[in-house]
N, C-alpha and C. Protein backbone atom coordinates (compact mmCIF):
# COMPACT_ATOMS: atom_id res chain seq x y z
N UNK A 1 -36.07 -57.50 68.64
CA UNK A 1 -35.88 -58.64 67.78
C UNK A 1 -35.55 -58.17 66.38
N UNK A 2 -34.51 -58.67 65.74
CA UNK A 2 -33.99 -58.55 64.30
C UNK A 2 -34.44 -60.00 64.08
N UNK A 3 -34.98 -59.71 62.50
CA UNK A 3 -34.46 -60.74 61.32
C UNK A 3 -34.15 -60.43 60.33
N UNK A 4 -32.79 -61.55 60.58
CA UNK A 4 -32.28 -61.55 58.91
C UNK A 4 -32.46 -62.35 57.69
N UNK A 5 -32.62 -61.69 56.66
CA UNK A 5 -33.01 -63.28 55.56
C UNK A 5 -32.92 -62.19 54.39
N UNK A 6 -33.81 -63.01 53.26
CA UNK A 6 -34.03 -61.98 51.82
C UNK A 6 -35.46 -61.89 51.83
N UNK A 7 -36.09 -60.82 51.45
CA UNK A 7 -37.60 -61.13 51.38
C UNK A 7 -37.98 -61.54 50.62
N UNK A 8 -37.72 -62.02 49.38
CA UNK A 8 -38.29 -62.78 48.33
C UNK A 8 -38.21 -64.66 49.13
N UNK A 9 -37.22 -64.67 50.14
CA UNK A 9 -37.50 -65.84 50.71
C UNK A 9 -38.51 -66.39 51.64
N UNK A 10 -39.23 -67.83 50.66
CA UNK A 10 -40.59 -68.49 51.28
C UNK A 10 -39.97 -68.41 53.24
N UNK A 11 -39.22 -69.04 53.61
CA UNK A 11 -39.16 -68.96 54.92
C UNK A 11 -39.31 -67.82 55.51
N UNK A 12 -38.26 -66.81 55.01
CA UNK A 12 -37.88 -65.84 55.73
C UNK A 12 -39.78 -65.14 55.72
N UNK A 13 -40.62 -65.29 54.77
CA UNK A 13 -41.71 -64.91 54.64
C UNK A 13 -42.39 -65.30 55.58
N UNK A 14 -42.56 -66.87 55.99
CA UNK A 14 -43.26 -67.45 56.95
C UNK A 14 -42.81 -66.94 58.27
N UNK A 15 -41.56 -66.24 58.73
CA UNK A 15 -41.01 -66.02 60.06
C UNK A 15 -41.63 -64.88 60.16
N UNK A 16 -41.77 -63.74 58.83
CA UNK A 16 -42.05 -62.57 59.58
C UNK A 16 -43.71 -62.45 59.61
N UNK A 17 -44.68 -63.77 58.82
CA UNK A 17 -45.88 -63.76 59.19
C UNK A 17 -46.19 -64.01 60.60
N UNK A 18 -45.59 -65.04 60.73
CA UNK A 18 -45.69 -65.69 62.55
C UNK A 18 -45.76 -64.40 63.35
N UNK A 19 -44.47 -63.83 62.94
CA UNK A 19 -44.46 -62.82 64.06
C UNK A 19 -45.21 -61.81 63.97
N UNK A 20 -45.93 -61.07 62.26
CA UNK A 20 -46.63 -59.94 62.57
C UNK A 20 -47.94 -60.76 63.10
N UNK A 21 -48.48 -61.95 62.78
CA UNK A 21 -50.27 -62.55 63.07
C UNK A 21 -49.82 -62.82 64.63
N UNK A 22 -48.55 -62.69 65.44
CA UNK A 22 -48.77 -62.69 66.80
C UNK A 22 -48.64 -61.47 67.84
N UNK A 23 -48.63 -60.41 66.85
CA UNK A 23 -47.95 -59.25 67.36
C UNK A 23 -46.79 -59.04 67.94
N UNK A 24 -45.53 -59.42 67.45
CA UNK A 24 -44.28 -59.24 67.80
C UNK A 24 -43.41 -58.36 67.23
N UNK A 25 -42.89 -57.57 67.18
CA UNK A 25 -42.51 -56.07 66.78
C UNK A 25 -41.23 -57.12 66.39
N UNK A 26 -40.30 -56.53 65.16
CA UNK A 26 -39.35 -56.91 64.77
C UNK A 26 -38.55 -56.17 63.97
N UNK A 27 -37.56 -56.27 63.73
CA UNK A 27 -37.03 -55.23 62.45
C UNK A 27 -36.19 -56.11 61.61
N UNK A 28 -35.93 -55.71 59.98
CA UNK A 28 -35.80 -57.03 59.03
C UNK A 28 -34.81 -55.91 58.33
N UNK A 29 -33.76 -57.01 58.45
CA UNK A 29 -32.93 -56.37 57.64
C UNK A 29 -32.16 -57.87 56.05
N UNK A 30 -32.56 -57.10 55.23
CA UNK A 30 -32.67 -57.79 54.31
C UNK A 30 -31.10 -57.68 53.75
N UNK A 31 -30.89 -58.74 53.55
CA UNK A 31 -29.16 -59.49 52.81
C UNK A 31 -28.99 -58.44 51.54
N UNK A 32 -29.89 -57.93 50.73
CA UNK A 32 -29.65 -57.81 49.30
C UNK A 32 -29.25 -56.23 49.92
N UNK A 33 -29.85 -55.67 50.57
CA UNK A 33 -29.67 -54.14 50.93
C UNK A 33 -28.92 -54.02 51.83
N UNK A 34 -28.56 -54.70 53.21
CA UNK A 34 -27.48 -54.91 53.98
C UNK A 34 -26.56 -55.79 54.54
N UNK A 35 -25.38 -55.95 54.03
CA UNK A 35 -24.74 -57.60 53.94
C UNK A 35 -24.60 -57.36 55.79
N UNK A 36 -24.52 -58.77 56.22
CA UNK A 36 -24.21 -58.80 57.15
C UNK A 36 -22.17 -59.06 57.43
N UNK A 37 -21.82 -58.83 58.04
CA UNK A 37 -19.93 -59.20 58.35
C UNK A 37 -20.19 -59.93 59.05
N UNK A 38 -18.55 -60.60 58.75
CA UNK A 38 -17.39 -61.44 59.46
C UNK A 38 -17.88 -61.25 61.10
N UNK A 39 -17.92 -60.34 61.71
CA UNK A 39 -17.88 -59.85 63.16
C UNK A 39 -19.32 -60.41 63.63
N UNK A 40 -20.43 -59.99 63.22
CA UNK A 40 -21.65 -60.59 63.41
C UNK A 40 -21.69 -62.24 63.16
N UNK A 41 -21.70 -62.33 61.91
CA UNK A 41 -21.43 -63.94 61.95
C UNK A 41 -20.56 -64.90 62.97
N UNK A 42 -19.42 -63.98 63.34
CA UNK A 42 -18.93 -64.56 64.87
C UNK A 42 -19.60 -64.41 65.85
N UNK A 43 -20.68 -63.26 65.95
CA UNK A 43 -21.08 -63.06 67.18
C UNK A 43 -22.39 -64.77 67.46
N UNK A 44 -22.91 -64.62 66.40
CA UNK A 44 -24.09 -65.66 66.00
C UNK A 44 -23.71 -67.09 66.17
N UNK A 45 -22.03 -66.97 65.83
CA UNK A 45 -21.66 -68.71 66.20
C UNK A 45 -21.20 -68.88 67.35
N UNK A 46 -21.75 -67.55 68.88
CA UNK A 46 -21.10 -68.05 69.70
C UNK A 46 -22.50 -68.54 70.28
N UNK A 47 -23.69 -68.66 69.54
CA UNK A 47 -25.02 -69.24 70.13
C UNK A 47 -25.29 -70.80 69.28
N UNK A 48 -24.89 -70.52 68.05
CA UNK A 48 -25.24 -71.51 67.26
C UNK A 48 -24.22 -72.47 66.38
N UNK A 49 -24.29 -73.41 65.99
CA UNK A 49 -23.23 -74.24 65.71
C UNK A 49 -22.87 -73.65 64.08
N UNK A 50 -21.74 -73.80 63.46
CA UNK A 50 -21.39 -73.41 62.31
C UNK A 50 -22.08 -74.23 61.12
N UNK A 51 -22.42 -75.59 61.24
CA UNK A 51 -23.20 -76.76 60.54
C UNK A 51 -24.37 -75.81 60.24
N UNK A 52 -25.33 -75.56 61.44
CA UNK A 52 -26.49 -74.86 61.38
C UNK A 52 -26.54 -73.84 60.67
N UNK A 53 -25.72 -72.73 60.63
CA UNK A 53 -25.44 -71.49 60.07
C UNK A 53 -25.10 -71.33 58.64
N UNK A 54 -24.46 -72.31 58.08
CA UNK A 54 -23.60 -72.79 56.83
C UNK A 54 -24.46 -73.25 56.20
N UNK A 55 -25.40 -72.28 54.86
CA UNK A 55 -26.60 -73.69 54.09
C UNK A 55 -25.25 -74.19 52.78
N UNK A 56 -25.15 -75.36 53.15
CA UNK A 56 -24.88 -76.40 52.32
C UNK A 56 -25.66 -76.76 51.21
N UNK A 57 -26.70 -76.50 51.26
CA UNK A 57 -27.93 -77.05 50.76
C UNK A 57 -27.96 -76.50 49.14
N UNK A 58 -27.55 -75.05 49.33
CA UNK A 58 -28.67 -74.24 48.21
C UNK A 58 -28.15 -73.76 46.71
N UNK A 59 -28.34 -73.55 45.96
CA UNK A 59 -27.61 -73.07 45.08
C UNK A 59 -26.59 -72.26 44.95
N UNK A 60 -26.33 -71.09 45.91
CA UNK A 60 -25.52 -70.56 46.01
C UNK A 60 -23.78 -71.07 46.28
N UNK A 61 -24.21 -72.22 46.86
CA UNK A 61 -23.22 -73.20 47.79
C UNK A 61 -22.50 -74.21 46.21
N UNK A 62 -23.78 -74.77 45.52
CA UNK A 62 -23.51 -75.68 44.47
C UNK A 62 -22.49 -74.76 43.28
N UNK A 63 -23.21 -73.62 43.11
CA UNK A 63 -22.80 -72.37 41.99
C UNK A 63 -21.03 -72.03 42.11
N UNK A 64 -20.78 -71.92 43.38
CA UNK A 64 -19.40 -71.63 43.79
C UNK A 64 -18.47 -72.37 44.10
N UNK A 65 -18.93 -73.74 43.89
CA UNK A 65 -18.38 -75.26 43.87
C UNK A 65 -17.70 -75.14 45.74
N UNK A 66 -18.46 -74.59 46.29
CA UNK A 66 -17.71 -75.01 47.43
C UNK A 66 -17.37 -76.00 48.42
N UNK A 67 -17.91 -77.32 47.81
CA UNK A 67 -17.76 -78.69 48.47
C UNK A 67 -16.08 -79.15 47.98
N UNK A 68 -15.84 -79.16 47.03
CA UNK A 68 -14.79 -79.17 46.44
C UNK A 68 -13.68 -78.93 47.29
N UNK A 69 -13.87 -77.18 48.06
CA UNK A 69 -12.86 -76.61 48.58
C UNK A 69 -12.64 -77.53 50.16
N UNK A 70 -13.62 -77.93 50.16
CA UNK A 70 -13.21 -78.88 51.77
C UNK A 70 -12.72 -77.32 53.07
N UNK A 71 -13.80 -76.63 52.85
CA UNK A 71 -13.79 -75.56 54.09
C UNK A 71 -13.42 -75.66 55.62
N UNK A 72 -12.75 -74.96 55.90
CA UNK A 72 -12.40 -75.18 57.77
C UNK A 72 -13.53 -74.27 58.40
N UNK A 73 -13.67 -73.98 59.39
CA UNK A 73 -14.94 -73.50 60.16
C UNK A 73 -14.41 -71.79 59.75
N UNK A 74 -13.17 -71.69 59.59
CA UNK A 74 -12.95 -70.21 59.07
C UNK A 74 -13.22 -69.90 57.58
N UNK A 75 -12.90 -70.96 56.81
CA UNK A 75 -13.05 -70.56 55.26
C UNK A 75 -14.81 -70.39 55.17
N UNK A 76 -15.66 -71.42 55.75
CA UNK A 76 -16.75 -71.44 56.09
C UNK A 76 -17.07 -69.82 56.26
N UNK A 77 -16.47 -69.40 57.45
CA UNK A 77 -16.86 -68.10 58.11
C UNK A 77 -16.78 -66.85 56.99
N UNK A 78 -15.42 -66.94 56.58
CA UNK A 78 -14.81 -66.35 55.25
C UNK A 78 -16.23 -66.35 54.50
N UNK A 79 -16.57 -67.09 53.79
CA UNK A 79 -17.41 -66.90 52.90
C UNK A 79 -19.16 -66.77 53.59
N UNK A 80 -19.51 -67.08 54.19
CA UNK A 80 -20.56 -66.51 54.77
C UNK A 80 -20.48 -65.13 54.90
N UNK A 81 -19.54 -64.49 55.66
CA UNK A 81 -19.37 -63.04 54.94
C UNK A 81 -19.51 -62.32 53.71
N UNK A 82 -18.68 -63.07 52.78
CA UNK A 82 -18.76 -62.29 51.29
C UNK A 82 -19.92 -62.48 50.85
N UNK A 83 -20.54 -63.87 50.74
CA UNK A 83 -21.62 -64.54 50.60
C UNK A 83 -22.61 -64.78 51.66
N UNK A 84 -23.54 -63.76 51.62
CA UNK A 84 -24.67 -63.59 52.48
C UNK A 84 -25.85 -64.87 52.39
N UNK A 85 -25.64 -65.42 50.89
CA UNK A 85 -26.47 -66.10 50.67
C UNK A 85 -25.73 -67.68 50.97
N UNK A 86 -25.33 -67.46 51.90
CA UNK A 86 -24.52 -68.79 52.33
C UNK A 86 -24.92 -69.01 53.82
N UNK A 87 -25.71 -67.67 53.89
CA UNK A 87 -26.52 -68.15 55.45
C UNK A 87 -27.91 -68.83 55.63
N UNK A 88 -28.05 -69.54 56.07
CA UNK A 88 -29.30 -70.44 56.11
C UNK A 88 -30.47 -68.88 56.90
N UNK A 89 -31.27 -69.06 56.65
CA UNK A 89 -32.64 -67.88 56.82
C UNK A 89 -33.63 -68.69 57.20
N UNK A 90 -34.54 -67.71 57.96
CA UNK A 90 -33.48 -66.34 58.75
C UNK A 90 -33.02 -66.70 59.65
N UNK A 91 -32.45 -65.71 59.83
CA UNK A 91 -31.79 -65.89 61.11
C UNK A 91 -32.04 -64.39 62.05
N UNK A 92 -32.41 -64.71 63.50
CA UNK A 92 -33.46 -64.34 64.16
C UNK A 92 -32.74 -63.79 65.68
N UNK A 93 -32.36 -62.81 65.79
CA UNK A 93 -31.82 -62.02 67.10
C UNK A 93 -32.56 -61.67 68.02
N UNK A 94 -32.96 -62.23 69.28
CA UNK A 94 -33.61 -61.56 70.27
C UNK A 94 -33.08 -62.08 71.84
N UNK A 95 -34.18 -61.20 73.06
CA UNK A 95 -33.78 -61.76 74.14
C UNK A 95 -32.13 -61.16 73.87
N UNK A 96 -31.49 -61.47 74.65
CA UNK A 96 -30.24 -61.06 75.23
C UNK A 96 -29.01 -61.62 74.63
N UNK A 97 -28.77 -61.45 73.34
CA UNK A 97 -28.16 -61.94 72.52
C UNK A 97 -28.35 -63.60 72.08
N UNK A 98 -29.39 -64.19 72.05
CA UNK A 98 -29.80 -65.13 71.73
C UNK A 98 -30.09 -65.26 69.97
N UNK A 99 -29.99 -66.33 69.44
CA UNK A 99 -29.88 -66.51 67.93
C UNK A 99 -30.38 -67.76 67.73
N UNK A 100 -31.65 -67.61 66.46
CA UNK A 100 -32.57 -68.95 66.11
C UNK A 100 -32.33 -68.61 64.77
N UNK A 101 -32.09 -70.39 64.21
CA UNK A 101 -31.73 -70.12 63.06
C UNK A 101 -32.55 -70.89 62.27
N UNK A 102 -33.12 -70.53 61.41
CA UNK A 102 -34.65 -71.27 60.13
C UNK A 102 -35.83 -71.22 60.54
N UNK A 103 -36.75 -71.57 59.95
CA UNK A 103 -37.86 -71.46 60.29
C UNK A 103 -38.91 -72.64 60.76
N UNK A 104 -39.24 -72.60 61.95
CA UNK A 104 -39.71 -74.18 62.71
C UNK A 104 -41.21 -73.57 63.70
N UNK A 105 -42.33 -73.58 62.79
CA UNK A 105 -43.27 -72.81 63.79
C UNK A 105 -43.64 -73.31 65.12
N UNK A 106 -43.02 -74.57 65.55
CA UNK A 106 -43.33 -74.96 66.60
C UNK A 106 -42.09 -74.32 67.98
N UNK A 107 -40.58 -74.54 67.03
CA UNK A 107 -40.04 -73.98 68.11
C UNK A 107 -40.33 -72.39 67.84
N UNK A 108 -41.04 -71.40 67.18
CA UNK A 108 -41.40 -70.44 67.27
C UNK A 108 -42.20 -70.35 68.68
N UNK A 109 -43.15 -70.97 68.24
CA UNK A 109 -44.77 -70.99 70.02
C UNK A 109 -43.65 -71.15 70.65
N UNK A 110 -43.11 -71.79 70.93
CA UNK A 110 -42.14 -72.18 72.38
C UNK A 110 -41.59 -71.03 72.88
N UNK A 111 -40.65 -70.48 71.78
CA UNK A 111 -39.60 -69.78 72.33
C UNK A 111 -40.37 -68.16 72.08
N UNK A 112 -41.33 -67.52 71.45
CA UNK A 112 -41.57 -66.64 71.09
C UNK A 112 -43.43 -66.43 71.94
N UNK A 113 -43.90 -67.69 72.15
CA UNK A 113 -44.97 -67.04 72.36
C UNK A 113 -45.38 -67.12 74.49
């Protein structure tokens, strides 16, 4: 199991508590020290929808005026690449190429315990 996120992030914090207070071995690779690519981010949207993957939400998104640009699922992709912080966190690799994206402690028990 990988997760990805930033560690100064409250979620990404709560995902990797869950998993060390249940004993689940994981490895964290953090955005600020290793960007993730274009190629991975494709691999991740062939589990998960691009809506899901894409935070709309956050400052990073507001800062770069990217509502404005009216994105296609590639410009989207495009910049989730350059912009790591355009991925919603964490985001969570396990099982057999399977991908969970944010933090939901209930579908955690489900799918993890």
């Amino acid at each position: 199991m990988t997760i990805y996120g930033i560690k100064t992030c409250s979620t990404v914090g709560k995902a990797r508590k869950f998993m060390k207070e249940n004993g689940i071995a994981f490895d964290f690779v953090d955005y600020k020290v290793e960007s993730v690519d274009e190629a991975k981010i494709r691999e991740w949207l062939k589990q998960v929808d691009i809506n899901i993957l894409f935070n709309n939400k956050g400052k990073k998104y507001r800062d770069l005026e990217l509502k404005e640009r009216n994105l296609d699922d590639d410009g989207k992709i495009a910049w989730m690449a350059k912009e790591n912080y355009l991925l919603k966190r964490p985001v969570i690799e396990y099982g057999e190429g399977k991908v969970l994206v944010a933090y939901d402690e209930e579908v955690y028990k489900k799918t993890f315990l």
